[in-house]
PDB file of N, CA and C in Angstrom:
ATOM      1  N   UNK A   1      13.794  23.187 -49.818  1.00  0.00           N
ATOM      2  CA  UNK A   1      14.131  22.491 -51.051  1.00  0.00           C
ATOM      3  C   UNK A   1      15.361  21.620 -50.822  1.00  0.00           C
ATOM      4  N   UNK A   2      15.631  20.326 -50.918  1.00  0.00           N
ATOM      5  CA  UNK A   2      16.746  19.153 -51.101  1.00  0.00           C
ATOM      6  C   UNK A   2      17.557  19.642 -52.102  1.00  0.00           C
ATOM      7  N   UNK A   3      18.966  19.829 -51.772  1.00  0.00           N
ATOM      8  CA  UNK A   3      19.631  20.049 -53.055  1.00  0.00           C
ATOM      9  C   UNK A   3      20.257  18.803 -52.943  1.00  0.00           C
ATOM     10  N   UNK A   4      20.367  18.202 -54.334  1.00  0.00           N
ATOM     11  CA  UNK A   4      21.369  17.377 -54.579  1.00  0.00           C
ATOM     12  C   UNK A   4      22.285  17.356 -55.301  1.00  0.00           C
ATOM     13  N   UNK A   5      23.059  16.233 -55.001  1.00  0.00           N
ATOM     14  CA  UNK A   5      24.664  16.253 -55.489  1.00  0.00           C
ATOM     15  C   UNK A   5      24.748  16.240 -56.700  1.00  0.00           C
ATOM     16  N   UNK A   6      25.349  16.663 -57.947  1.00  0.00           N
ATOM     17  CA  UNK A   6      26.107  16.738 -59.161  1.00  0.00           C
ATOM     18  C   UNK A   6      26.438  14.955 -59.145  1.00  0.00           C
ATOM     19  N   UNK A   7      25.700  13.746 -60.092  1.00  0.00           N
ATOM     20  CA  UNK A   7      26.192  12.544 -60.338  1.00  0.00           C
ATOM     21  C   UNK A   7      27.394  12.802 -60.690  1.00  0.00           C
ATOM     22  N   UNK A   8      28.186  11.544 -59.958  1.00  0.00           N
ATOM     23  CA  UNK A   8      29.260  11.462 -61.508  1.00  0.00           C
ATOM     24  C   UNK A   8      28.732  10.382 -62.384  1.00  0.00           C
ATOM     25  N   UNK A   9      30.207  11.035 -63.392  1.00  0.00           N
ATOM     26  CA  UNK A   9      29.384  10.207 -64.420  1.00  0.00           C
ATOM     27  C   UNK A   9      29.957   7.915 -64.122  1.00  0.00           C
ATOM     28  N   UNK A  10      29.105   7.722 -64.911  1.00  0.00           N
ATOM     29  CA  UNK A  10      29.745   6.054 -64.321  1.00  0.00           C
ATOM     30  C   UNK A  10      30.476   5.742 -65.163  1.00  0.00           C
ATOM     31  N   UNK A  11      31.366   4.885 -64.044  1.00  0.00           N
ATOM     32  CA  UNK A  11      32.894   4.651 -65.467  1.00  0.00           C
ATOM     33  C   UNK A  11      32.823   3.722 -66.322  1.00  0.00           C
ATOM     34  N   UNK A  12      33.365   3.801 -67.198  1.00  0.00           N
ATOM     35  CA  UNK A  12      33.496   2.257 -68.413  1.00  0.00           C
ATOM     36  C   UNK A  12      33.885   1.639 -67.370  1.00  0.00           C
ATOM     37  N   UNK A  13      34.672   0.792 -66.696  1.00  0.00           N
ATOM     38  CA  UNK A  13      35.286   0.330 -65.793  1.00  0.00           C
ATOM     39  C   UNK A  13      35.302   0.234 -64.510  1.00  0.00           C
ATOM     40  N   UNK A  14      34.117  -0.907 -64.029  1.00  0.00           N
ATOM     41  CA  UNK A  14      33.798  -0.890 -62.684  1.00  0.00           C
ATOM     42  C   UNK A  14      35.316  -0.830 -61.738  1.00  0.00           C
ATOM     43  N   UNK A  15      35.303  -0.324 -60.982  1.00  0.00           N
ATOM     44  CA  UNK A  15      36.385  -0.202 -59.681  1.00  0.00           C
ATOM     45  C   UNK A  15      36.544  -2.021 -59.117  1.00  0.00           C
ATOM     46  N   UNK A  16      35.756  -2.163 -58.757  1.00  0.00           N
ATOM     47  CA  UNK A  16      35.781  -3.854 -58.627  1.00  0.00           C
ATOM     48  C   UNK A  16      36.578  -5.123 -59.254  1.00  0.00           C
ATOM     49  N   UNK A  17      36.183  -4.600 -60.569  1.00  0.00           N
ATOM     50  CA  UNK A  17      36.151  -5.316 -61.755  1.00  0.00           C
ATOM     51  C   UNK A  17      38.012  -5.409 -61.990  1.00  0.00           C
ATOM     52  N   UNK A  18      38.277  -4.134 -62.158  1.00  0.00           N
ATOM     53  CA  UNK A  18      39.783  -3.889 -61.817  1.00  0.00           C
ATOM     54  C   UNK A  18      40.831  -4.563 -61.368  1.00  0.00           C
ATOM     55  N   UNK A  19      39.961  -4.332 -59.694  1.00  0.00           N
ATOM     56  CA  UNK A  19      40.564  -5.464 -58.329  1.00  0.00           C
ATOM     57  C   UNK A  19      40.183  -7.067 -59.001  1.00  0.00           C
ATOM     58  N   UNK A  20      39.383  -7.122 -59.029  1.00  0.00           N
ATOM     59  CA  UNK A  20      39.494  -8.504 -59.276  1.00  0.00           C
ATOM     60  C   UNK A  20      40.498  -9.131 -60.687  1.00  0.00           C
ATOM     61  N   UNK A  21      40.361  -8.134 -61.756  1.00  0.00           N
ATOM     62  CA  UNK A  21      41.200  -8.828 -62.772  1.00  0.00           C
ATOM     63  C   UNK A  21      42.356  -7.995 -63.243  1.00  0.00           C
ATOM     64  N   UNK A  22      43.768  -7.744 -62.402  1.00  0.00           N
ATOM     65  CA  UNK A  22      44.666  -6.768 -62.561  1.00  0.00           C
ATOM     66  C   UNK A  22      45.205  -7.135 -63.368  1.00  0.00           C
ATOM     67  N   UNK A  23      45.333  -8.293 -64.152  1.00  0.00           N
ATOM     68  CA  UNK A  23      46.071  -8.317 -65.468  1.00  0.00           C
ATOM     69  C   UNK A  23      45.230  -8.475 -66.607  1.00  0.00           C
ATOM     70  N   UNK A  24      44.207  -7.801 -66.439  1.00  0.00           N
ATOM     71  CA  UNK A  24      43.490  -8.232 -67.778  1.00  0.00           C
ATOM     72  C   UNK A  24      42.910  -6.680 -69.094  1.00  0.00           C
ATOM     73  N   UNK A  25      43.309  -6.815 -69.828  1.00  0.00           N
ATOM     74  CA  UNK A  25      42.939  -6.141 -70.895  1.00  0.00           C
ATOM     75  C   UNK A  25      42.287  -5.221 -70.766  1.00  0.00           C
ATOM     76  N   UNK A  26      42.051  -3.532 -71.588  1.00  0.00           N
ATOM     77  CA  UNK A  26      40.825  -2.524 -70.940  1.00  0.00           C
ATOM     78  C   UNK A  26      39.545  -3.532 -71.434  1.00  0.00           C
ATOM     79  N   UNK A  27      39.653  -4.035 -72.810  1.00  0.00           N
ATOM     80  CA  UNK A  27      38.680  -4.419 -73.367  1.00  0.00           C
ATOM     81  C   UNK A  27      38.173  -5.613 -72.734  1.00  0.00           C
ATOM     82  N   UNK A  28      38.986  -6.925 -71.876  1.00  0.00           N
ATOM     83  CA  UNK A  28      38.200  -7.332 -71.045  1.00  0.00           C
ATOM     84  C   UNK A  28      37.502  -7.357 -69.824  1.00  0.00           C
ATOM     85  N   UNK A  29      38.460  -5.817 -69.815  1.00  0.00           N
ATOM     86  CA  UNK A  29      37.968  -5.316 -68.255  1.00  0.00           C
ATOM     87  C   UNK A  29      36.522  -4.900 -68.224  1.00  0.00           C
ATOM     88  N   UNK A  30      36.233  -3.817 -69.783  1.00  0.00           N
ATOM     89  CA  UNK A  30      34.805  -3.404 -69.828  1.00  0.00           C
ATOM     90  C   UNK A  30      33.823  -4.537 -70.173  1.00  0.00           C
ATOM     91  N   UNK A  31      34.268  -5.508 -70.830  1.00  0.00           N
ATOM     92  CA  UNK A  31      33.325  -6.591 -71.096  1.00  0.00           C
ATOM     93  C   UNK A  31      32.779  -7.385 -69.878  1.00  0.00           C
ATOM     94  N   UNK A  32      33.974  -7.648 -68.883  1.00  0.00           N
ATOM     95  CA  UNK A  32      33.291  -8.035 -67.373  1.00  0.00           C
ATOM     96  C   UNK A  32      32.573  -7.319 -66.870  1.00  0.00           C
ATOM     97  N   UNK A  33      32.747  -5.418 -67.082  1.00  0.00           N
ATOM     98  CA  UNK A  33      32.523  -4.923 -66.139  1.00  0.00           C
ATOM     99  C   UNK A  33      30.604  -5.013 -67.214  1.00  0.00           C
ATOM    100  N   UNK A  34      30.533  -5.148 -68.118  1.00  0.00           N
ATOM    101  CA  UNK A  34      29.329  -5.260 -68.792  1.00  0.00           C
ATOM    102  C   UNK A  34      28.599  -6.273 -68.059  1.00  0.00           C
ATOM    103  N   UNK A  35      28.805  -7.483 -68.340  1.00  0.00           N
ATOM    104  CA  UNK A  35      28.469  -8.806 -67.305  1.00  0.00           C
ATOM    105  C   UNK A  35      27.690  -8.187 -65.829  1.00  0.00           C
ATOM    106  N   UNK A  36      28.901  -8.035 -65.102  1.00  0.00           N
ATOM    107  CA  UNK A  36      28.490  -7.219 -64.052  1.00  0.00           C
ATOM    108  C   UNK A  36      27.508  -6.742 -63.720  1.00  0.00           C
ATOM    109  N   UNK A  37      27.157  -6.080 -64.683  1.00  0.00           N
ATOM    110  CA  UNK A  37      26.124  -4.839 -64.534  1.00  0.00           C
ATOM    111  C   UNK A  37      24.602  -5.567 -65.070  1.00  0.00           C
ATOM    112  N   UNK A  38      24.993  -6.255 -65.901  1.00  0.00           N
ATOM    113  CA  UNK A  38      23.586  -6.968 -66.811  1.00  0.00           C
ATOM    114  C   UNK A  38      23.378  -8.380 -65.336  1.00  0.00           C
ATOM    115  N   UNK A  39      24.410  -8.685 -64.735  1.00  0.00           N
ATOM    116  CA  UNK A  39      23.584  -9.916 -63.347  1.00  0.00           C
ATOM    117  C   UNK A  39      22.992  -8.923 -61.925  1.00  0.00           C
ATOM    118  N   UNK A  40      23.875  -7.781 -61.936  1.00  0.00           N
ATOM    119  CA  UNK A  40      22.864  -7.151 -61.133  1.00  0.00           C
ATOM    120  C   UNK A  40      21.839  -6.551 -61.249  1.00  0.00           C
ATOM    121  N   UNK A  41      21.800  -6.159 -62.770  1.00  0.00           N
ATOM    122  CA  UNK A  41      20.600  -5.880 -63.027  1.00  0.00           C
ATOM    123  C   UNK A  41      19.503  -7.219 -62.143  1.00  0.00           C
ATOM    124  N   UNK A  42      19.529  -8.068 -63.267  1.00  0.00           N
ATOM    125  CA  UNK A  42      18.828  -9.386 -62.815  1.00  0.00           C
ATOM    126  C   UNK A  42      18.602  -9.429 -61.549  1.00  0.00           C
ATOM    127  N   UNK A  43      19.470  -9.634 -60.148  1.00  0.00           N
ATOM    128  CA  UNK A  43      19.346  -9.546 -59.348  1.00  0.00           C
ATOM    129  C   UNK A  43      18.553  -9.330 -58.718  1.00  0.00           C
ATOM    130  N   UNK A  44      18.270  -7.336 -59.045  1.00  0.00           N
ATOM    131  CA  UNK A  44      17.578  -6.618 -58.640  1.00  0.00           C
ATOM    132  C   UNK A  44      15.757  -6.558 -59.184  1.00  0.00           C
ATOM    133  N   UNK A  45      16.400  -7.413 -60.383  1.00  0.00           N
ATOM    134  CA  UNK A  45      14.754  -7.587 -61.172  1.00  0.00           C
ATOM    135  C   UNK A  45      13.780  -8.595 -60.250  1.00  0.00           C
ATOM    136  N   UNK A  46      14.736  -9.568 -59.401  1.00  0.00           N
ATOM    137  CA  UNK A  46      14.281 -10.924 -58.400  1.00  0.00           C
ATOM    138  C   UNK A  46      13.858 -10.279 -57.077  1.00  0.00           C
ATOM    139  N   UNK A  47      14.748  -9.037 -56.740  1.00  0.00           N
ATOM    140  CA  UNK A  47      14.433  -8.776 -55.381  1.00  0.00           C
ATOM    141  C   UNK A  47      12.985  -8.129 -55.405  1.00  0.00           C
ATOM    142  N   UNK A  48      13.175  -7.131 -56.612  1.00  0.00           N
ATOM    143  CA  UNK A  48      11.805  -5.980 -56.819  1.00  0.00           C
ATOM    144  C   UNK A  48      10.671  -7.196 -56.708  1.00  0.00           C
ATOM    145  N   UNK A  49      11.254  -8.132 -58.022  1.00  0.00           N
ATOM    146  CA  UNK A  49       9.660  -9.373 -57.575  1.00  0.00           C
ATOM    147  C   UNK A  49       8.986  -9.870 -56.888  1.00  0.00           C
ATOM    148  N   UNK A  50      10.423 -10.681 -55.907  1.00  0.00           N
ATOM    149  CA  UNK A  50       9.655 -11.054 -54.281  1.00  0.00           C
ATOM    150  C   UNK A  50       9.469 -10.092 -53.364  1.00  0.00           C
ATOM    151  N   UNK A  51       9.836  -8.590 -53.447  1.00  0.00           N
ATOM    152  CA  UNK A  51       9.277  -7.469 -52.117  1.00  0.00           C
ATOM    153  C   UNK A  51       7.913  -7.377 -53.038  1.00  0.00           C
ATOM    154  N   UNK A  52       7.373  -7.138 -54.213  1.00  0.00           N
ATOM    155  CA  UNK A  52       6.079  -6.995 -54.584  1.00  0.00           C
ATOM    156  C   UNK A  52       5.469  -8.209 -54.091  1.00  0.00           C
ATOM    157  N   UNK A  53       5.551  -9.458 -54.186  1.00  0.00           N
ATOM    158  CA  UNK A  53       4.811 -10.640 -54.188  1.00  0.00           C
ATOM    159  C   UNK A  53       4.690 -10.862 -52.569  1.00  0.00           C
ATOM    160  N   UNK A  54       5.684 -10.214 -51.370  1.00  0.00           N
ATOM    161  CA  UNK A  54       5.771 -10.038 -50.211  1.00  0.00           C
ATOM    162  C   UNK A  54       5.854 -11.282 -49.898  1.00  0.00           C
ATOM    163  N   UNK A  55       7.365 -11.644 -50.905  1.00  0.00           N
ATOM    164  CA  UNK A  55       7.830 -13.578 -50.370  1.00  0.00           C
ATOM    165  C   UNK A  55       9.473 -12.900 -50.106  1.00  0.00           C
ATOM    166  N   UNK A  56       9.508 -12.090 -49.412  1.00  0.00           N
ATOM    167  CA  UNK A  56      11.075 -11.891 -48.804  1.00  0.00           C
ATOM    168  C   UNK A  56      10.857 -12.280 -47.859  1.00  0.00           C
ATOM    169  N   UNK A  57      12.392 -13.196 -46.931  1.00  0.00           N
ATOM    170  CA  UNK A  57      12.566 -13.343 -45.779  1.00  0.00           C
ATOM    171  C   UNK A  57      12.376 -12.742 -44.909  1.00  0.00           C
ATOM    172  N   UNK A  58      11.665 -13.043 -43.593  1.00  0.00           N
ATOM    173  CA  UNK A  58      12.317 -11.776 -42.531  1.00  0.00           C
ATOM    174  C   UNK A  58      13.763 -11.378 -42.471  1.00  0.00           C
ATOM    175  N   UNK A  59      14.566 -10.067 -42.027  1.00  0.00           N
ATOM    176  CA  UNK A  59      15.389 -10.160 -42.002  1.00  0.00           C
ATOM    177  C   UNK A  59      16.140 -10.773 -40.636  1.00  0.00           C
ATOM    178  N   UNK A  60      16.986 -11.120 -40.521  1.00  0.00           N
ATOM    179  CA  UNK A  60      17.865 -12.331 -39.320  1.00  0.00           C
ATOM    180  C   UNK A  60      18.750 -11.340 -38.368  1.00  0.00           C
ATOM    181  N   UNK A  61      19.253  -9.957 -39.004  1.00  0.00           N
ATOM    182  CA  UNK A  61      20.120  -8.877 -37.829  1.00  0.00           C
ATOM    183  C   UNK A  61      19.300  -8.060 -37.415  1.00  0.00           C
ATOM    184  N   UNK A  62      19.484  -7.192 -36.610  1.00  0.00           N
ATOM    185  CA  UNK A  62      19.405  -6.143 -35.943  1.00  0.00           C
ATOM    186  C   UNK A  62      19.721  -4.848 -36.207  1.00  0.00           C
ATOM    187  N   UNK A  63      18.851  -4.270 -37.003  1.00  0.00           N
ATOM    188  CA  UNK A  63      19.708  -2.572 -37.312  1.00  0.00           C
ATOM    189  C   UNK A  63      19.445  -1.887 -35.856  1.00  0.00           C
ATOM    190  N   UNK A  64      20.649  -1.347 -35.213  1.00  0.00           N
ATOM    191  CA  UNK A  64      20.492  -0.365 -34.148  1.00  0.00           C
ATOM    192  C   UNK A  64      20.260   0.788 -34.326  1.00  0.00           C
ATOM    193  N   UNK A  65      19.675   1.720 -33.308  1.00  0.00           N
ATOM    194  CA  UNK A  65      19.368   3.036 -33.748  1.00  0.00           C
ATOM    195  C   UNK A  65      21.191   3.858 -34.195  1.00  0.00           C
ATOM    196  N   UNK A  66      21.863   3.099 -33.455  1.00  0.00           N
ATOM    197  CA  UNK A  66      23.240   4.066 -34.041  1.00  0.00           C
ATOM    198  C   UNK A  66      24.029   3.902 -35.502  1.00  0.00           C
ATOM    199  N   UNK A  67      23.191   2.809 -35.765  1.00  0.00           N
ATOM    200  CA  UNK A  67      23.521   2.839 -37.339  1.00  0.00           C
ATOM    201  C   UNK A  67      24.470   1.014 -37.587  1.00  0.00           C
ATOM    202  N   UNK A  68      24.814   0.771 -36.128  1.00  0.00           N
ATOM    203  CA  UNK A  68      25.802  -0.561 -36.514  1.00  0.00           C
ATOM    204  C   UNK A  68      24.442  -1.708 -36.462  1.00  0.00           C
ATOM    205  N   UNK A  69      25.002  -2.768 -36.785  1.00  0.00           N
ATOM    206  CA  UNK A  69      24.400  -3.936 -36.993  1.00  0.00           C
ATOM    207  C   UNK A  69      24.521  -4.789 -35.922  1.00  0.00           C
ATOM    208  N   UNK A  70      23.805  -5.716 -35.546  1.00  0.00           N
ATOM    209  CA  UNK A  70      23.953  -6.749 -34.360  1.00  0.00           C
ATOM    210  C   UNK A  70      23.269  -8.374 -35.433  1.00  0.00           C
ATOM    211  N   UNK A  71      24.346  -8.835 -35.348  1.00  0.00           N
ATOM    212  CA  UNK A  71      24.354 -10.398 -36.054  1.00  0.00           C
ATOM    213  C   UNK A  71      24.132 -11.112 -35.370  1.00  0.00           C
ATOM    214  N   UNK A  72      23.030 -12.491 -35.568  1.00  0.00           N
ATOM    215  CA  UNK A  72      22.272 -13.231 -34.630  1.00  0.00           C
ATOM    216  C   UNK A  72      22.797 -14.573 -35.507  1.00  0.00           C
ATOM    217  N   UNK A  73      23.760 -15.075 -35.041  1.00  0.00           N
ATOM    218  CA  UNK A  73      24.354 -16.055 -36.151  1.00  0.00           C
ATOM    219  C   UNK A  73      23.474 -17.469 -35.767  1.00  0.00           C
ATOM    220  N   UNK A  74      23.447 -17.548 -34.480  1.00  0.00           N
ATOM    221  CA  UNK A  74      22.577 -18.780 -33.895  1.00  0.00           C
ATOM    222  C   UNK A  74      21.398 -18.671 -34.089  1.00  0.00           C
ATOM    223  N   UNK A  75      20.610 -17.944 -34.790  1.00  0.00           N
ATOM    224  CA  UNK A  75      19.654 -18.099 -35.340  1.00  0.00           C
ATOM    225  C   UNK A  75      18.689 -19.208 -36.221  1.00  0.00           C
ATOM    226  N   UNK A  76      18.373 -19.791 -35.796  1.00  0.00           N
ATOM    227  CA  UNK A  76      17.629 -20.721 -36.960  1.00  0.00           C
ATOM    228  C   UNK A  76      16.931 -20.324 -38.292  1.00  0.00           C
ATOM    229  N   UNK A  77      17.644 -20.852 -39.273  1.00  0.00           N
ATOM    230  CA  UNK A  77      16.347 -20.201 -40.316  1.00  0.00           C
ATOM    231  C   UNK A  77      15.671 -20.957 -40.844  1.00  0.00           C
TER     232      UNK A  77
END
C-alpha cells in the first residue's frame, strides 16, 4: 500500500507572489496571488489540449538516467 503525505494546506499567499511584490499590501498580494493561479490554470487548460490533440513539440533536452538535464542549445527548431 503507498502511503501518502498529509497536504498542506495552500496559502492565501503565493510564496512567489511575495518575492516579487515586497511592498505591496496583504490584499494586493492575495489578489495577484488570485491572477496567478486563474493564468496557470489557463496554461495548463492549453497544455492538456495540445498533449490530447498530440500537437506538442518534441522535446529539445535530454533527461539523463541520473536525473540532470543535458541542453542542446544549437539545436534547430
Amino acid at each position: 500500500m503507498k502511503c501518502m503525505k498529509k497536504r498542506e494546506p495552500i496559502p492565501e499567499i503565493a510564496t512567489a507572489v511575495r518575492r516579487w511584490m515586497p511592498n505591496a499590501s496583504d490584499e494586493e498580494l492575495k489578489e495577484a496571488t488570485i491572477n496567478l493561479r486563474r493564468y496557470l490554470a489557463v496554461v495548463y487548460r492549453i497544455f492538456l489540449r495540445l498533449e490530447a490533440e498530440g500537437k506538442l513539440p518534441e522535446p529539445r533536452d535530454n533527461y539523463l538516467e541520473d536525473g540532470t538535464v543535458e541542453v542542446n542549445i544549437n539545436k534547430n527548431v
